[in-house]
Protein backbone atom coordinates (compact mmCIF):
# COMPACT_ATOMS: atom_id res chain seq x y z
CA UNK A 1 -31.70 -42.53 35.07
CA UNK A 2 -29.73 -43.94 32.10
CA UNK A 3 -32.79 -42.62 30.05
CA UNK A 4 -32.82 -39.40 31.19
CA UNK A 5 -29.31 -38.37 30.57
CA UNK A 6 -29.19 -40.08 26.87
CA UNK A 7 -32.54 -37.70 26.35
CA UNK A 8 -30.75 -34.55 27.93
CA UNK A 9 -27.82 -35.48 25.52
CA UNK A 10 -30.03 -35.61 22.54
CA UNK A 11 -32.04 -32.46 23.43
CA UNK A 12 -29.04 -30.31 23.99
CA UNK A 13 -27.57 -31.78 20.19
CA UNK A 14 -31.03 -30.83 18.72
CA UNK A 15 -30.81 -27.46 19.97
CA UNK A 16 -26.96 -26.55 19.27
CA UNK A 17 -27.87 -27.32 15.99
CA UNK A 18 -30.22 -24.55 15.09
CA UNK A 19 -27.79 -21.96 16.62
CA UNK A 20 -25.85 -20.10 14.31
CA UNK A 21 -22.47 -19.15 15.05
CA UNK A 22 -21.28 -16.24 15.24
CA UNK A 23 -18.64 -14.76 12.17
CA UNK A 24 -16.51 -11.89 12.01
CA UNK A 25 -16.41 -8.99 9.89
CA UNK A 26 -13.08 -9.56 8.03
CA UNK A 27 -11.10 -6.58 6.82
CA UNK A 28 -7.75 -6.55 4.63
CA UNK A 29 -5.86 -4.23 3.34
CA UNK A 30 -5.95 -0.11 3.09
CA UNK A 31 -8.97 1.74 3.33
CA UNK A 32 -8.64 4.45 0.68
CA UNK A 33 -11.48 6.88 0.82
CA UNK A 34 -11.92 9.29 -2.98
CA UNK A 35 -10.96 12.44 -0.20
CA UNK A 36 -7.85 10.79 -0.16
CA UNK A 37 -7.53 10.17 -4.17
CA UNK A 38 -8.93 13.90 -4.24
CA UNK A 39 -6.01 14.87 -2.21
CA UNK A 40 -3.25 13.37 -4.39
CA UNK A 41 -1.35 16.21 -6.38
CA UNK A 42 1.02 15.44 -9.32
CA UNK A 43 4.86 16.38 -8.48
CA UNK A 44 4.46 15.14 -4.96
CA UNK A 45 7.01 12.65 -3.56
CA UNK A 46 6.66 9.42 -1.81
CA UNK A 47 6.86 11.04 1.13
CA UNK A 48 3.75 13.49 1.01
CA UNK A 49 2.08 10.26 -0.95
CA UNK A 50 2.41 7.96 2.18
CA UNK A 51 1.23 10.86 4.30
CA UNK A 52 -2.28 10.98 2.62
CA UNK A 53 -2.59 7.09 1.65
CA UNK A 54 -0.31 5.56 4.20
CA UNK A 55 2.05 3.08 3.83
CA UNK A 56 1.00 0.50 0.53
CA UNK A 57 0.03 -3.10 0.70
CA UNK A 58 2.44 -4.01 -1.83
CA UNK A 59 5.49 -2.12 -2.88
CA UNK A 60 6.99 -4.07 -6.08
CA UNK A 61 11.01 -5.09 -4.91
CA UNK A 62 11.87 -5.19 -8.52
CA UNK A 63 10.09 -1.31 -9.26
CA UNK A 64 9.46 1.29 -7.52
CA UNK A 65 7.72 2.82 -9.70
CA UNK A 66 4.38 2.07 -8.32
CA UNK A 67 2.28 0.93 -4.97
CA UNK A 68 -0.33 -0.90 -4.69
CA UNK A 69 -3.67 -0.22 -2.18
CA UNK A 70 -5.71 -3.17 -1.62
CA UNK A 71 -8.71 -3.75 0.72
CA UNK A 72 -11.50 -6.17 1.09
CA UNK A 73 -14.02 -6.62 2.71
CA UNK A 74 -16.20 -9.83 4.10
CA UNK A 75 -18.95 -10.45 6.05
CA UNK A 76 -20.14 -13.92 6.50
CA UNK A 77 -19.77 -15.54 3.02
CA UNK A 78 -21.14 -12.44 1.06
CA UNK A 79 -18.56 -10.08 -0.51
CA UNK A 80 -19.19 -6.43 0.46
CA UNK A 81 -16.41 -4.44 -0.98
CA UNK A 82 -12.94 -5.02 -3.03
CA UNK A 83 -10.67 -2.20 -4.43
CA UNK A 84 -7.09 -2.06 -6.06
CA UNK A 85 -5.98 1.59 -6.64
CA UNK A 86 -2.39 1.83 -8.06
CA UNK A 87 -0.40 5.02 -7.41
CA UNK A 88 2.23 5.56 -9.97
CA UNK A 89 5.74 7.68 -9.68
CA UNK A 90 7.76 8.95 -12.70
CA UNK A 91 11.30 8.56 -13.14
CA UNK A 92 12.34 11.56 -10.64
CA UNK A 93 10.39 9.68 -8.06
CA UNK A 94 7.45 11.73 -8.26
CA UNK A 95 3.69 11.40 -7.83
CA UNK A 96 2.05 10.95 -11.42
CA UNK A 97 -1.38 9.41 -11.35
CA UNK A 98 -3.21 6.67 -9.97
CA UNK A 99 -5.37 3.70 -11.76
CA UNK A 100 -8.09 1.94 -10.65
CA UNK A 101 -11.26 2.71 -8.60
CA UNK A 102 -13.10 2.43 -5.03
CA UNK A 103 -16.04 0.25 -4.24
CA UNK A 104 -19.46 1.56 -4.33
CA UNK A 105 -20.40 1.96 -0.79
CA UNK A 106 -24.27 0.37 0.36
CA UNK A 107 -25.40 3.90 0.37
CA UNK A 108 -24.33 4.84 -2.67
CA UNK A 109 -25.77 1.73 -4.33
CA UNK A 110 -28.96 2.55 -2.70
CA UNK A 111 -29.38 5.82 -4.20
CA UNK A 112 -28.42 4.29 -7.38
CA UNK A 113 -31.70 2.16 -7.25
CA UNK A 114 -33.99 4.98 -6.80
């Protein structure tokens, strides 16, 4: 009996060790699409600029002269996609222009490679 349950206990060991577990798809951050970049229009205020993006990631305390849009994206250990845009104001507060640039999506890599 005592040999049965001390094999049981080694066979169910062996196979929890060849299952993989299970990860999450991890997502931070804004997703910021180029319709929305597309969409930005110099003179606009805050306002209309949180309507399109949404609210920032990051809004400097010490300037408010620009916001920040981050995202990433993991799955498993591989990186997939990672983007900073910054949206900058001018002194009256208004839209001006934005820096930075979106991750090339899997599709758009694969077209790439053809």
């Amino acid at each position: 009996m005592f040999r049965f349950i001390i094999a049981a206990t080694l066979l169910t060991l062996l196979s929890a060790c060849s299952m993989q577990v299970y990860k999450l798809n991890i997502q931070q951050g804004n997703i910021v699409t180029q319709e929305m970049l597309d969409d930005l229009q110099p003179g606009m205020d805050k306002r209309q600029v949180a309507y399109i993006m949404g609210n920032p990631v990051l809004k400097d305390t010490f300037s408010s002269r620009h916001w920040d849009y981050l995202y990433r994206q993991e799955r498993r250990a591989d990186h997939v996609k990672q983007y900073h845009i910054r949206v900058h104001f001018d002194l009256a507060q208004k839209y001006s222009h934005f820096e930075g640039e979106l991750a090339a999506s899997a599709d758009n890599k694969a077209k790439a490679e053809l």
